[in-house]
Structure formats: C-alpha cells, structure tokens
C-alpha atoms as a PDB file:
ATOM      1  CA  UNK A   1       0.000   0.000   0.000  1.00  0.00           C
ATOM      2  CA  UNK A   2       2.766   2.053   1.041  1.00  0.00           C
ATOM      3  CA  UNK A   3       4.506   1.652  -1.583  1.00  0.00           C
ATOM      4  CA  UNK A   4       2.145   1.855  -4.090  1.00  0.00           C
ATOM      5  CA  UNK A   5       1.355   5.528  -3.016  1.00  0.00           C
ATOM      6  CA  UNK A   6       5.102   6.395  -3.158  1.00  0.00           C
ATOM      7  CA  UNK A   7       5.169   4.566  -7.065  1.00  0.00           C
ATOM      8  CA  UNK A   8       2.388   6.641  -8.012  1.00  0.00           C
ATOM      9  CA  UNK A   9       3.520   9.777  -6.281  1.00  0.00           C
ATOM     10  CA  UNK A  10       6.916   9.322  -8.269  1.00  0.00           C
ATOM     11  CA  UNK A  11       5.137   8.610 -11.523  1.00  0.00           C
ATOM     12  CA  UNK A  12       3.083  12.062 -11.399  1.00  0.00           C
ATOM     13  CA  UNK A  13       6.133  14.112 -10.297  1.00  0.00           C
ATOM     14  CA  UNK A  14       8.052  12.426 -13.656  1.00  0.00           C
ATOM     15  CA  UNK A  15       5.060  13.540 -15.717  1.00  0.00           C
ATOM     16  CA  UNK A  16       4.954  17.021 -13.730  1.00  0.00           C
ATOM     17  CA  UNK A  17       9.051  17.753 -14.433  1.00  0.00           C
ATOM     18  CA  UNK A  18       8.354  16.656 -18.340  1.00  0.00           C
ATOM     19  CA  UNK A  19       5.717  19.319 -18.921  1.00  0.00           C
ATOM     20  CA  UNK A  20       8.290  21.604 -17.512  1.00  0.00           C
ATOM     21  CA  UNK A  21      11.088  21.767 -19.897  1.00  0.00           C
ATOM     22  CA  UNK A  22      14.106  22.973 -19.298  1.00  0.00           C
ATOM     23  CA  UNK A  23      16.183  25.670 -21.570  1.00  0.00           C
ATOM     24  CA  UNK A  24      19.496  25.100 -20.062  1.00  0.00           C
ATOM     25  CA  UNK A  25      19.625  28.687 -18.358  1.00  0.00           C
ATOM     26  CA  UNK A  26      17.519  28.323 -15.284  1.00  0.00           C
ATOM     27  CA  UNK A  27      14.338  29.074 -15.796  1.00  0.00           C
ATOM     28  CA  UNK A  28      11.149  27.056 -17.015  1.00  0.00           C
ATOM     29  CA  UNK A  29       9.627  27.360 -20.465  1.00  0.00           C
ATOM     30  CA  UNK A  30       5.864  28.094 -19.816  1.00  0.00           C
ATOM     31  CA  UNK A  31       4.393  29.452 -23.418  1.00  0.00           C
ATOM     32  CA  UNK A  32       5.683  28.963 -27.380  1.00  0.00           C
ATOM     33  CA  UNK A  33       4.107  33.141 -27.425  1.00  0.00           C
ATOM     34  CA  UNK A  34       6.172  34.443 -24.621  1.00  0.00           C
ATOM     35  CA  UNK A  35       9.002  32.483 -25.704  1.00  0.00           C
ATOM     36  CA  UNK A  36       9.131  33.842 -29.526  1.00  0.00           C
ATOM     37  CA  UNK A  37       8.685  37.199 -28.325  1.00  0.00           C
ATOM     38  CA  UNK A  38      11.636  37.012 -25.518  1.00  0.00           C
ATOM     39  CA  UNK A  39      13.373  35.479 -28.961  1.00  0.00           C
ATOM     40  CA  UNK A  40      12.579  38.807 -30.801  1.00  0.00           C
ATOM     41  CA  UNK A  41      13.584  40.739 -27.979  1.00  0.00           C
ATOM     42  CA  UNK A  42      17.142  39.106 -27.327  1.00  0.00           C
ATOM     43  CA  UNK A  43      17.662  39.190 -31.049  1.00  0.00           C
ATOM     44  CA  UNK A  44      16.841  42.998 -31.063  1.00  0.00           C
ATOM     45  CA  UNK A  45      19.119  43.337 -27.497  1.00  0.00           C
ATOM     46  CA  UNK A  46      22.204  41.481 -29.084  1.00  0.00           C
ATOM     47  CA  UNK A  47      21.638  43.217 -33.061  1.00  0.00           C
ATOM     48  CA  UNK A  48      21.888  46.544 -30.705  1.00  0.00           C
ATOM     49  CA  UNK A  49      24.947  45.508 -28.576  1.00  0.00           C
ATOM     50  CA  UNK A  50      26.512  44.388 -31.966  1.00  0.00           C
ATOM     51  CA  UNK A  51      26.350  47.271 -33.565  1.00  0.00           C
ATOM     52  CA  UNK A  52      27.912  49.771 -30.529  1.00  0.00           C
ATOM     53  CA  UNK A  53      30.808  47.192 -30.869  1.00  0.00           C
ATOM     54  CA  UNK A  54      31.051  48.045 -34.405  1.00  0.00           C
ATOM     55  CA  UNK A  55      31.047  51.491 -33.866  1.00  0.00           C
ATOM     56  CA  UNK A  56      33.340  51.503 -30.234  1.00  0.00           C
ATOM     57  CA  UNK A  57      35.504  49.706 -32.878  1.00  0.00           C
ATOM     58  CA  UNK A  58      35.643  52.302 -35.729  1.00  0.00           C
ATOM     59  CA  UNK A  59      36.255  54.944 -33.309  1.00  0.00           C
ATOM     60  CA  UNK A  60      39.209  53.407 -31.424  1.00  0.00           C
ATOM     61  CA  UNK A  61      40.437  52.684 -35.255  1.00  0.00           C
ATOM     62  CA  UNK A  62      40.411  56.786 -36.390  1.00  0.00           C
ATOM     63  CA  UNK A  63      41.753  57.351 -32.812  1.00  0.00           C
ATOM     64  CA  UNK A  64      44.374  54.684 -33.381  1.00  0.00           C
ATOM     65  CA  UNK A  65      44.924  56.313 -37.317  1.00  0.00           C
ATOM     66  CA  UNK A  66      45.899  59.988 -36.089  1.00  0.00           C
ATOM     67  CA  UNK A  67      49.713  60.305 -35.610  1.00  0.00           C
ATOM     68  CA  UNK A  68      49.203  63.372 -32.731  1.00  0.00           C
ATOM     69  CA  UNK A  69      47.201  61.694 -30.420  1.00  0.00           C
ATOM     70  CA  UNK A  70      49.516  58.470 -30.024  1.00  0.00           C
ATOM     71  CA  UNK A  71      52.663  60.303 -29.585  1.00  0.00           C
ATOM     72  CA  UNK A  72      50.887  62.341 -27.122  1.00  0.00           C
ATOM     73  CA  UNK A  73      48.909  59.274 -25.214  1.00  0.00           C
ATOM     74  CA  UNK A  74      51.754  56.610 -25.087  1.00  0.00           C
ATOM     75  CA  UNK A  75      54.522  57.113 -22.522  1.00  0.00           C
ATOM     76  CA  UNK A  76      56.487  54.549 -21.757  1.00  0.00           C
ATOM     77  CA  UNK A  77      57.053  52.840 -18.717  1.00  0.00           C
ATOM     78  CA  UNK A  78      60.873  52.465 -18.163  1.00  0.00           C
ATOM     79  CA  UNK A  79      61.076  51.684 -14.538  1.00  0.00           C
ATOM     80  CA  UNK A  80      61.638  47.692 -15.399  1.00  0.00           C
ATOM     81  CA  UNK A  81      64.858  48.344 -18.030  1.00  0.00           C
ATOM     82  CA  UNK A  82      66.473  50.989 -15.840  1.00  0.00           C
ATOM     83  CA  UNK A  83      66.060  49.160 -12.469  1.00  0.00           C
ATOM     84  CA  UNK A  84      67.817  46.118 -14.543  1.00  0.00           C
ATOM     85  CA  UNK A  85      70.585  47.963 -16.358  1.00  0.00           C
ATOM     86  CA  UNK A  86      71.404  49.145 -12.815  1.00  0.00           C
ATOM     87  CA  UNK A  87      71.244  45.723 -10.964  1.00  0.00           C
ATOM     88  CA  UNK A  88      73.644  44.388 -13.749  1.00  0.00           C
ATOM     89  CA  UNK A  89      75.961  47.318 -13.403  1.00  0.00           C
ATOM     90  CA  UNK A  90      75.664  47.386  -9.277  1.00  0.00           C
ATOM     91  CA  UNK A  91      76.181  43.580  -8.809  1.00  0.00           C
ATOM     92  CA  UNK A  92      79.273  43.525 -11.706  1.00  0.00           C
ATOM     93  CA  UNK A  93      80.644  46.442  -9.721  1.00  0.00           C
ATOM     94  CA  UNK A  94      80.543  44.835  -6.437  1.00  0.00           C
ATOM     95  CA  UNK A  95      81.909  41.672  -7.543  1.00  0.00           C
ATOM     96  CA  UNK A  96      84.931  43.712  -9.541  1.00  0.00           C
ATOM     97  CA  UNK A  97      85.384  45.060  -6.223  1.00  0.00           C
ATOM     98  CA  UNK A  98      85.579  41.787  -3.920  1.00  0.00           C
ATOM     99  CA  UNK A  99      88.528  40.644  -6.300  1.00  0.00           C
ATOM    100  CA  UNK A 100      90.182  43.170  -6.432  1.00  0.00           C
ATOM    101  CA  UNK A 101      89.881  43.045  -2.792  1.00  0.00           C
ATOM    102  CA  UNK A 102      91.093  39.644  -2.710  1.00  0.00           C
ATOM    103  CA  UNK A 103      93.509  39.326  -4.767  1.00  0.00           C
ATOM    104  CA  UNK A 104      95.419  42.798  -2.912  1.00  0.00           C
ATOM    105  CA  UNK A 105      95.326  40.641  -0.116  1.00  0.00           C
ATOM    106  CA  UNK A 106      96.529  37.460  -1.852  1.00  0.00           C
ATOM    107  CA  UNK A 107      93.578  35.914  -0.980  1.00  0.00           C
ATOM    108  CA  UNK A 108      91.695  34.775  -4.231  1.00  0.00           C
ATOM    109  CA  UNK A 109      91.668  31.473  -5.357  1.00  0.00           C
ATOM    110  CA  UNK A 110      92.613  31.071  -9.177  1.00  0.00           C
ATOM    111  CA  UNK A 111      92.077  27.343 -10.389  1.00  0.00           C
ATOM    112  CA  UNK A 112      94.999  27.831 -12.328  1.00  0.00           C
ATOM    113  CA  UNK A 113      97.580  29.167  -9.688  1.00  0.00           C
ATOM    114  CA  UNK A 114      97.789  26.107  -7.529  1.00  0.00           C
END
C-alpha cells in the first residue's frame, strides 16, 4: 500500500518535471508566445549591442589612425629596463670590487695558480 502511493507519487512528479522543460539557463519554459517574443527581444538586445561594438571599434580605429594623439597618449614605462641595467651594473661592480679586494690581499683562489 505504502509503496504503491510512493510509485504513483513518483510517476506524477516524472510527468509534472516533463511538462516543464528545461532551456538550459535556469528558468522554465511556460508558453511557445512568450518564448518567440523574448526570442525577438534578445535578437533585437544582441543586433543593438553588436552594432555599438562596431562602432566603439571604428572609433578606437580613427583614434588609433591619427599620428598626434599616439605620440601624445603613449609614454612609456621604463622603470623595469632601468632598475635592470642598474642591478647588472651594481652587482658587476661589487663583484669587480671583492677581487680586487682579494687578490690585494693574496687571498683569491685562481684554479689555475695552484
């Protein structure tokens, strides 16, 4: 009896879930009207979002096309190169320096002075 009620109770929740379909994005499909309509609508939405791409594009291109403005707009960052050129230079220096030191003292080991 028991679980007759629970068969049947599964069996009308199976046929509830397929009347309710599922689109893939959440929410139930209820009418074929509201449904082509929200279809007009997106495909109005997205024809509108495409074309203020197309014209954000053309406007970054006659930006892009005018020598002034780039010369103007672009500085460079050199922070990167110069704190590397003067690493290199600092830590060359430093080790110059230690031989030298070394060596005044007789201290530093050559391979080839044994």
């Amino acid at each position: 009896m028991v679980s007759q009620r629970l068969t049947s109770r599964i069996v009308m929740q199976a046929a509830e879930s397929e009347q309710e379909e599922d689109d893939g994005w959440g929410d139930s499909v209820s009418t074929t009207a509201t449904s082509s309509s929200d279809r007009i609508s997106k495909s109005q939405e997205l024809a509108n979002l495409q074309n203020d791409m197309a014209m954000k594009q053309q406007n970054k291109s006659t930006q892009s096309s005018s020598p002034t403005d780039t010369s103007e707009s672009k500085e460079r960052d050199l922070f990167i190169p110069i704190f590397t050129l003067v690493s290199v230079i600092g830590f060359s220096g430093l080790y110059g320096y230690e031989m030298l030191r070394l060596y005044s003292k007789g201290e530093l080991y050559l391979p080839w002075n044994n």
